[in-house]
Protein backbone atom coordinates (compact mmCIF):
# COMPACT_ATOMS: atom_id res chain seq x y z
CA UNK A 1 86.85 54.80 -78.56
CA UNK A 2 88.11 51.26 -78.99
CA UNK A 3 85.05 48.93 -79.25
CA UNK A 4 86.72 45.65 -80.01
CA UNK A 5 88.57 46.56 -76.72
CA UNK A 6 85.18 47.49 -74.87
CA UNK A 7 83.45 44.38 -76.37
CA UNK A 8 85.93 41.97 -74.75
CA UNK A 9 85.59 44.01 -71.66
CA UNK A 10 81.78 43.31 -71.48
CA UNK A 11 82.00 39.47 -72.55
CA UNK A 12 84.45 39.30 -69.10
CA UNK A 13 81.85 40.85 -67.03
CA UNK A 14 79.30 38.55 -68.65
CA UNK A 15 81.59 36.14 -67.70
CA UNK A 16 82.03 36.69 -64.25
CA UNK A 17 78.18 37.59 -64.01
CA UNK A 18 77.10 34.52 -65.60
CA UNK A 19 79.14 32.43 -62.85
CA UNK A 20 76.86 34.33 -60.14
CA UNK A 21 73.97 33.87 -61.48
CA UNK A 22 74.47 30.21 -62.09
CA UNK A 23 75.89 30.03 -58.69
CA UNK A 24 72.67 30.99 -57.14
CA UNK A 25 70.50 28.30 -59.06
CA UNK A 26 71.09 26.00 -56.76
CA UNK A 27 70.65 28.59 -53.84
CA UNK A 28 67.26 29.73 -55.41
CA UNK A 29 63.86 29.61 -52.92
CA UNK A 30 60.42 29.80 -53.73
CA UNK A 31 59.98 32.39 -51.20
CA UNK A 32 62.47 34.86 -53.66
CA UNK A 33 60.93 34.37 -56.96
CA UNK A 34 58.09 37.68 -57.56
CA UNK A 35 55.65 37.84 -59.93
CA UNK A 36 55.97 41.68 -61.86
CA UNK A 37 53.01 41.23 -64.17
CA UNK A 38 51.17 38.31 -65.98
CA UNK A 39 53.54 35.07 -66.94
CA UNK A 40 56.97 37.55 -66.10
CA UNK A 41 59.35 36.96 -62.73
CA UNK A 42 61.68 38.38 -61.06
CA UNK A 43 64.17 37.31 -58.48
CA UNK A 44 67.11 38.74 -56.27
CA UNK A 45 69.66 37.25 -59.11
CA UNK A 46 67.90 39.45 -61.65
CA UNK A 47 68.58 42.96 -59.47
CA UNK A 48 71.53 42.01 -57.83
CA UNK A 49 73.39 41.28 -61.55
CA UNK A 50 72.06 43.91 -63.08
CA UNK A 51 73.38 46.68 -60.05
CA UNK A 52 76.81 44.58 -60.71
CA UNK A 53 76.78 45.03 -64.52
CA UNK A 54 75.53 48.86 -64.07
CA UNK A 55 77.92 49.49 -61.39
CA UNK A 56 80.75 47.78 -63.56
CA UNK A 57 80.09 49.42 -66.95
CA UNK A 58 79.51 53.14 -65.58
CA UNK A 59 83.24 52.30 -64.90
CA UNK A 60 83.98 51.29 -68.51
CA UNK A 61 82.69 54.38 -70.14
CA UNK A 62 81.56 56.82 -67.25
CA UNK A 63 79.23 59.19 -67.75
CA UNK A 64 76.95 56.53 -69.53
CA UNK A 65 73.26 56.45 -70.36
CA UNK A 66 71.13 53.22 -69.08
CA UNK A 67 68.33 51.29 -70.47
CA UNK A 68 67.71 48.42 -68.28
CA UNK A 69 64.71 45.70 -66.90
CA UNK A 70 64.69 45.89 -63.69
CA UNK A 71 65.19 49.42 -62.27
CA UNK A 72 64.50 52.98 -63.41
CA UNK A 73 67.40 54.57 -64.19
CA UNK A 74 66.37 58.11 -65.00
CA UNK A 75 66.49 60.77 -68.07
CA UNK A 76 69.79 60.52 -68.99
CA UNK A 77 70.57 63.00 -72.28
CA UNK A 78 74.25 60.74 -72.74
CA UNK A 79 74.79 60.05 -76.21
CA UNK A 80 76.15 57.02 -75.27
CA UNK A 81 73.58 54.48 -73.30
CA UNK A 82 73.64 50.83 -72.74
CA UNK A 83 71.23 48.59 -72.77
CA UNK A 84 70.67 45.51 -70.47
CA UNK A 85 68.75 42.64 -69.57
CA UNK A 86 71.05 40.56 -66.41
CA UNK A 87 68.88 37.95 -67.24
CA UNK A 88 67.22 36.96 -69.95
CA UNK A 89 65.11 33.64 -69.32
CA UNK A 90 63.71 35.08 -65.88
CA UNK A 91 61.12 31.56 -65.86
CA UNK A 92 63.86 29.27 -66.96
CA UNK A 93 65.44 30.01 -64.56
CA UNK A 94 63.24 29.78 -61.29
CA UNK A 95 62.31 26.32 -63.28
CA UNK A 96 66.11 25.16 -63.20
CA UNK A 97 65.59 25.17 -66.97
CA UNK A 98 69.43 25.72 -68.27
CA UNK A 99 69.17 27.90 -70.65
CA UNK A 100 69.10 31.71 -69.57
CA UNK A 101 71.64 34.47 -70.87
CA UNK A 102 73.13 38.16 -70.06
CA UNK A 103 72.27 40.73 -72.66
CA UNK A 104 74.24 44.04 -72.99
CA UNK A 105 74.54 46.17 -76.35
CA UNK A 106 76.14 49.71 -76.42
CA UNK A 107 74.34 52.37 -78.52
CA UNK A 108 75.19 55.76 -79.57
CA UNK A 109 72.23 58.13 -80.40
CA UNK A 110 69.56 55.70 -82.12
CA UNK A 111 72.36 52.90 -83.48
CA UNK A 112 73.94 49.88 -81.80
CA UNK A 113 77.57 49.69 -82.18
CA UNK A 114 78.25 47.01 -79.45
CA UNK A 115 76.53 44.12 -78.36
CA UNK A 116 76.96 41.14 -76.42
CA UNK A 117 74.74 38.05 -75.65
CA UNK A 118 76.38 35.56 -72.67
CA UNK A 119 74.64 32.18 -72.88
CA UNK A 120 75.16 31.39 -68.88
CA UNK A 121 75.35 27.26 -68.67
CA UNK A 122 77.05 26.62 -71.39
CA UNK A 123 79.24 29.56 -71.46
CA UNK A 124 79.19 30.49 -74.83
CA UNK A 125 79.47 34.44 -75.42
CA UNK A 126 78.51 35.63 -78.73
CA UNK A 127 79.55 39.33 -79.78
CA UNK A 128 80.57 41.99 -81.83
CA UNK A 129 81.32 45.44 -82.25
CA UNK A 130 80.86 47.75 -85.35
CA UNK A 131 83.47 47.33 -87.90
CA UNK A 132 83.72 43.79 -87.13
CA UNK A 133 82.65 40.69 -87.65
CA UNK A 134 80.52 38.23 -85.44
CA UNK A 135 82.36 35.71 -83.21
CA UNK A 136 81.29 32.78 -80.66
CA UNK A 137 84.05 32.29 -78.42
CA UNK A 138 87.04 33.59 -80.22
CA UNK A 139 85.55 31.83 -83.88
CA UNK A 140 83.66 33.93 -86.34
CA UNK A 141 80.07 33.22 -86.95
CA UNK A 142 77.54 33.56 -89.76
CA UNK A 143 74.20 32.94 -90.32
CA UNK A 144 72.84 30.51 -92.33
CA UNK A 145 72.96 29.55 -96.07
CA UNK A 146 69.50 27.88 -95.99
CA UNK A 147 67.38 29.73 -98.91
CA UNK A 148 63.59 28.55 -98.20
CA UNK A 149 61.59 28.49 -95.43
CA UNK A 150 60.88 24.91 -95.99
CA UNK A 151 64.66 24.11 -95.03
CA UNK A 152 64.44 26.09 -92.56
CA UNK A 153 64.41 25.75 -88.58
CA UNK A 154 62.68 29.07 -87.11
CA UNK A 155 62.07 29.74 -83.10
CA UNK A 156 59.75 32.19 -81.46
CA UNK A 157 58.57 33.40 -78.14
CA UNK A 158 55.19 34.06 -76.76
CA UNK A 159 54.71 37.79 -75.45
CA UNK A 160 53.41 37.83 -71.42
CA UNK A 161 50.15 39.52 -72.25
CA UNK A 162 48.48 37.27 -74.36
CA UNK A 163 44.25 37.34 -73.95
CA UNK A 164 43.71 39.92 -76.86
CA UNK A 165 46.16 38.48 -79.77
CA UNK A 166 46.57 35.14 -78.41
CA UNK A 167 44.24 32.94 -80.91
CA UNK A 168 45.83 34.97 -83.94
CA UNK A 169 49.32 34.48 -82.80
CA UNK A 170 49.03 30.74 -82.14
CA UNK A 171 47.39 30.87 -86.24
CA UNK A 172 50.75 32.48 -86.68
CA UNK A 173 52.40 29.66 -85.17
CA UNK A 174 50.63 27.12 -87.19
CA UNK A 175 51.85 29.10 -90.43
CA UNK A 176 54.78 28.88 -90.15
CA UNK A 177 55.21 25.09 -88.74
CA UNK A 178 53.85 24.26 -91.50
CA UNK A 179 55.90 25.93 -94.13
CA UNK A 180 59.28 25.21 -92.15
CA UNK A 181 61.36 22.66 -91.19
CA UNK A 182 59.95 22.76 -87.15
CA UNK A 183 59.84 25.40 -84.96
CA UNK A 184 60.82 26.07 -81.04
CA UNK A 185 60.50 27.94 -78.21
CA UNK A 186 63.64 28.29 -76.20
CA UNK A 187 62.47 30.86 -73.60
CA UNK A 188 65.11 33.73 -74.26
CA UNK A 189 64.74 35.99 -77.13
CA UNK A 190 68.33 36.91 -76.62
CA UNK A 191 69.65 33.55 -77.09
CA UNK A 192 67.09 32.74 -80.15
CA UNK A 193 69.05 35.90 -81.61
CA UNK A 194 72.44 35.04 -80.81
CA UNK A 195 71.38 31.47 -82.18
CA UNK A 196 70.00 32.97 -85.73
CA UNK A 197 73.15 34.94 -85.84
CA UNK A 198 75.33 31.52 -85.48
CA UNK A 199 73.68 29.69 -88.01
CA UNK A 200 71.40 27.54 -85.76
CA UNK A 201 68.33 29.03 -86.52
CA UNK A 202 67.39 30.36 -89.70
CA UNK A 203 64.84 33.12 -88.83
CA UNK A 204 62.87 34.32 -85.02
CA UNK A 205 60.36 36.40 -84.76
CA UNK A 206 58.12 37.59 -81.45
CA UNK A 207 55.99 40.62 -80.42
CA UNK A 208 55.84 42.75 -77.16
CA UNK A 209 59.40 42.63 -76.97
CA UNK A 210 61.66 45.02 -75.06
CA UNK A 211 64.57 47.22 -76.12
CA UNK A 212 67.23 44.59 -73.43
CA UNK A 213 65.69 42.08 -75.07
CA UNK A 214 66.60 42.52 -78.27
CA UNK A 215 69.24 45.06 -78.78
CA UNK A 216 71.82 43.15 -78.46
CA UNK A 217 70.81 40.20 -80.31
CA UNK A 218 69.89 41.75 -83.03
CA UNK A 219 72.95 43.48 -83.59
CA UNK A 220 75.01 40.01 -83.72
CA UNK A 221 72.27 38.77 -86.34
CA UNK A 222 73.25 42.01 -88.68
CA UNK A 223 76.65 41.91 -87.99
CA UNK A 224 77.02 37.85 -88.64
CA UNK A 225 75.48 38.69 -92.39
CA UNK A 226 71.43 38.30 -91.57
CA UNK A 227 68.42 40.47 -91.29
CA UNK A 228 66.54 42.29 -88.83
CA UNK A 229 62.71 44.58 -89.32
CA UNK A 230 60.18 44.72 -87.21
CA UNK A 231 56.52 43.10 -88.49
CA UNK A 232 55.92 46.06 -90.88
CA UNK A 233 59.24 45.35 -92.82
CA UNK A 234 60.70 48.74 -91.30
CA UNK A 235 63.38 49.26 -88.94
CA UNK A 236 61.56 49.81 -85.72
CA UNK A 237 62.42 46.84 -83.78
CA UNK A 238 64.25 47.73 -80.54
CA UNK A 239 61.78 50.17 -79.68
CA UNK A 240 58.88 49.18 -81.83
CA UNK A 241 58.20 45.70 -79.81
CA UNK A 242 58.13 43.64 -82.84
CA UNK A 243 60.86 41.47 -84.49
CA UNK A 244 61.63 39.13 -87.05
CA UNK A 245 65.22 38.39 -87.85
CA UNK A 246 66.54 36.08 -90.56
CA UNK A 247 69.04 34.60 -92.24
CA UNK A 248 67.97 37.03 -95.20
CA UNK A 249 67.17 34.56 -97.57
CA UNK A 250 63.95 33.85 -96.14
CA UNK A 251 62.90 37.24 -94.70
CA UNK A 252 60.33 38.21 -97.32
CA UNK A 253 58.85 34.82 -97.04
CA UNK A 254 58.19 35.22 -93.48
CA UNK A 255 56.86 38.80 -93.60
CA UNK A 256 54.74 37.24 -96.43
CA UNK A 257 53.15 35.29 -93.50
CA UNK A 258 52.92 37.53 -90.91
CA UNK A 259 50.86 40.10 -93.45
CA UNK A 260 47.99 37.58 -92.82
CA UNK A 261 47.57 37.65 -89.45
CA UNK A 262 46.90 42.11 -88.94
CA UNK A 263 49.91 42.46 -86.32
């Protein structure tokens, strides 16, 4: 299997997926926006791109597996599955906020070995594949060289079902603002991960997260020289809906943090 080949085949799709989506911005009523469950939307863009990418990549590699937001595909015993999310940044977008994104990573049995994260607006596509390196755009990316968490610029996200951990996570939040550079929210987990793996953030972390969220994402940050564990330091985090990923040099200083707060 040639996944440098496959990988460029996905960041076309994104591509041309990305232009419908963004086509339909404009197009977007209120009368098409759902709510699924507490602070999390849905629209006709999210299930129409997501049939498109499924129907497009069962073509790539048929007899593939699927993990993806918006529909059930079934038990599928495929070593090979993929994992989507057609649109990550679901309220950005009903808000005409630009800055949404296409996540799609390939994995075989439990590991990644593909992923690719399509920024939509301004059409930046960030991806790798294993045995390579990390590119935006045709140029090779890395994370960055900051070594503290004081000269550092983290983002986060805030998980949809918030009443039980809510106060502790906003303490969180107040950690590490104050021990970093700033912090932001960007409203795309898949982005903030693409964005750690180019250098532009030095570390993201978020709970409740799902598997299209992050898979992807994640991947790039490993594969552009950073780190990814879930809250416990361990390596549940596609499954294990917590994340933090870093530049590596300032990892163990945000675990340090997050020990205090019993997530």
């Amino acid at each position: 299997m040639n996944l440098e080949k496959i990988t460029n085949q996905v960041v076309q799709l994104c591509k041309k997926n990305g232009a419908y989506i963004k086509q339909q911005l404009d197009l977007l009523k209120i009368g098409d926006i759902e709510l699924k469950d507490e602070h999390n939307f849905v629209t006709y863009v999210d299930r129409n791109s997501e049939a498109m990418l499924v129907e497009e990549l069962s073509s790539l590699i048929p007899g593939c597996g699927f993990i993806a937001e918006e529909n059930d595909y079934g038990i599928n015993d495929s070593e090979l599955k993929w994992i989507i999310d057609p649109l990550d940044g679901t309220t950005n977008f009903v808000h005409g906020i630009p800055l949404f994104a296409i996540s799609i990573a390939l994995m075989e049995g439990d590991k990644v070995i593909a992923g690719v994260v399509h920024e939509v607006n301004r059409i930046e596509s960030f991806y790798s594949w294993g045995g390579g390196k990390a590119f935006l755009n045709g140029k090779e990316i890395r994370v960055s060289s900051a070594r503290k968490l004081k000269d550092s610029l983290l983002v986060t996200g805030f998980p949809y079902i918030r009443d039980h951990i809510l106060d502790r996570y906003m303490d969180l939040f107040k950690a590490y603002i104050s021990r970093s550079q700033d912090l932001r929210r960007l409203g795309s987990a898949a982005t903030d991960l693409a964005y750690v793996a180019a250098g532009r953030f030095e570390g993201f972390y978020e709970i409740s997260l799902n598997s299209w969220d992050v898979a992807a994402g994640s991947f790039l940050v490993q594969q552009a020289g950073g780190k990814v564990t879930d809250f416990q330091g361990g390596d549940d985090f596609i499954f294990g809906r917590s994340l933090v990923a870093s530049n590596g040099c300032v990892h163990e200083e945000m675990l340090e943090i997050i020990k205090n707060y019993y997530f």
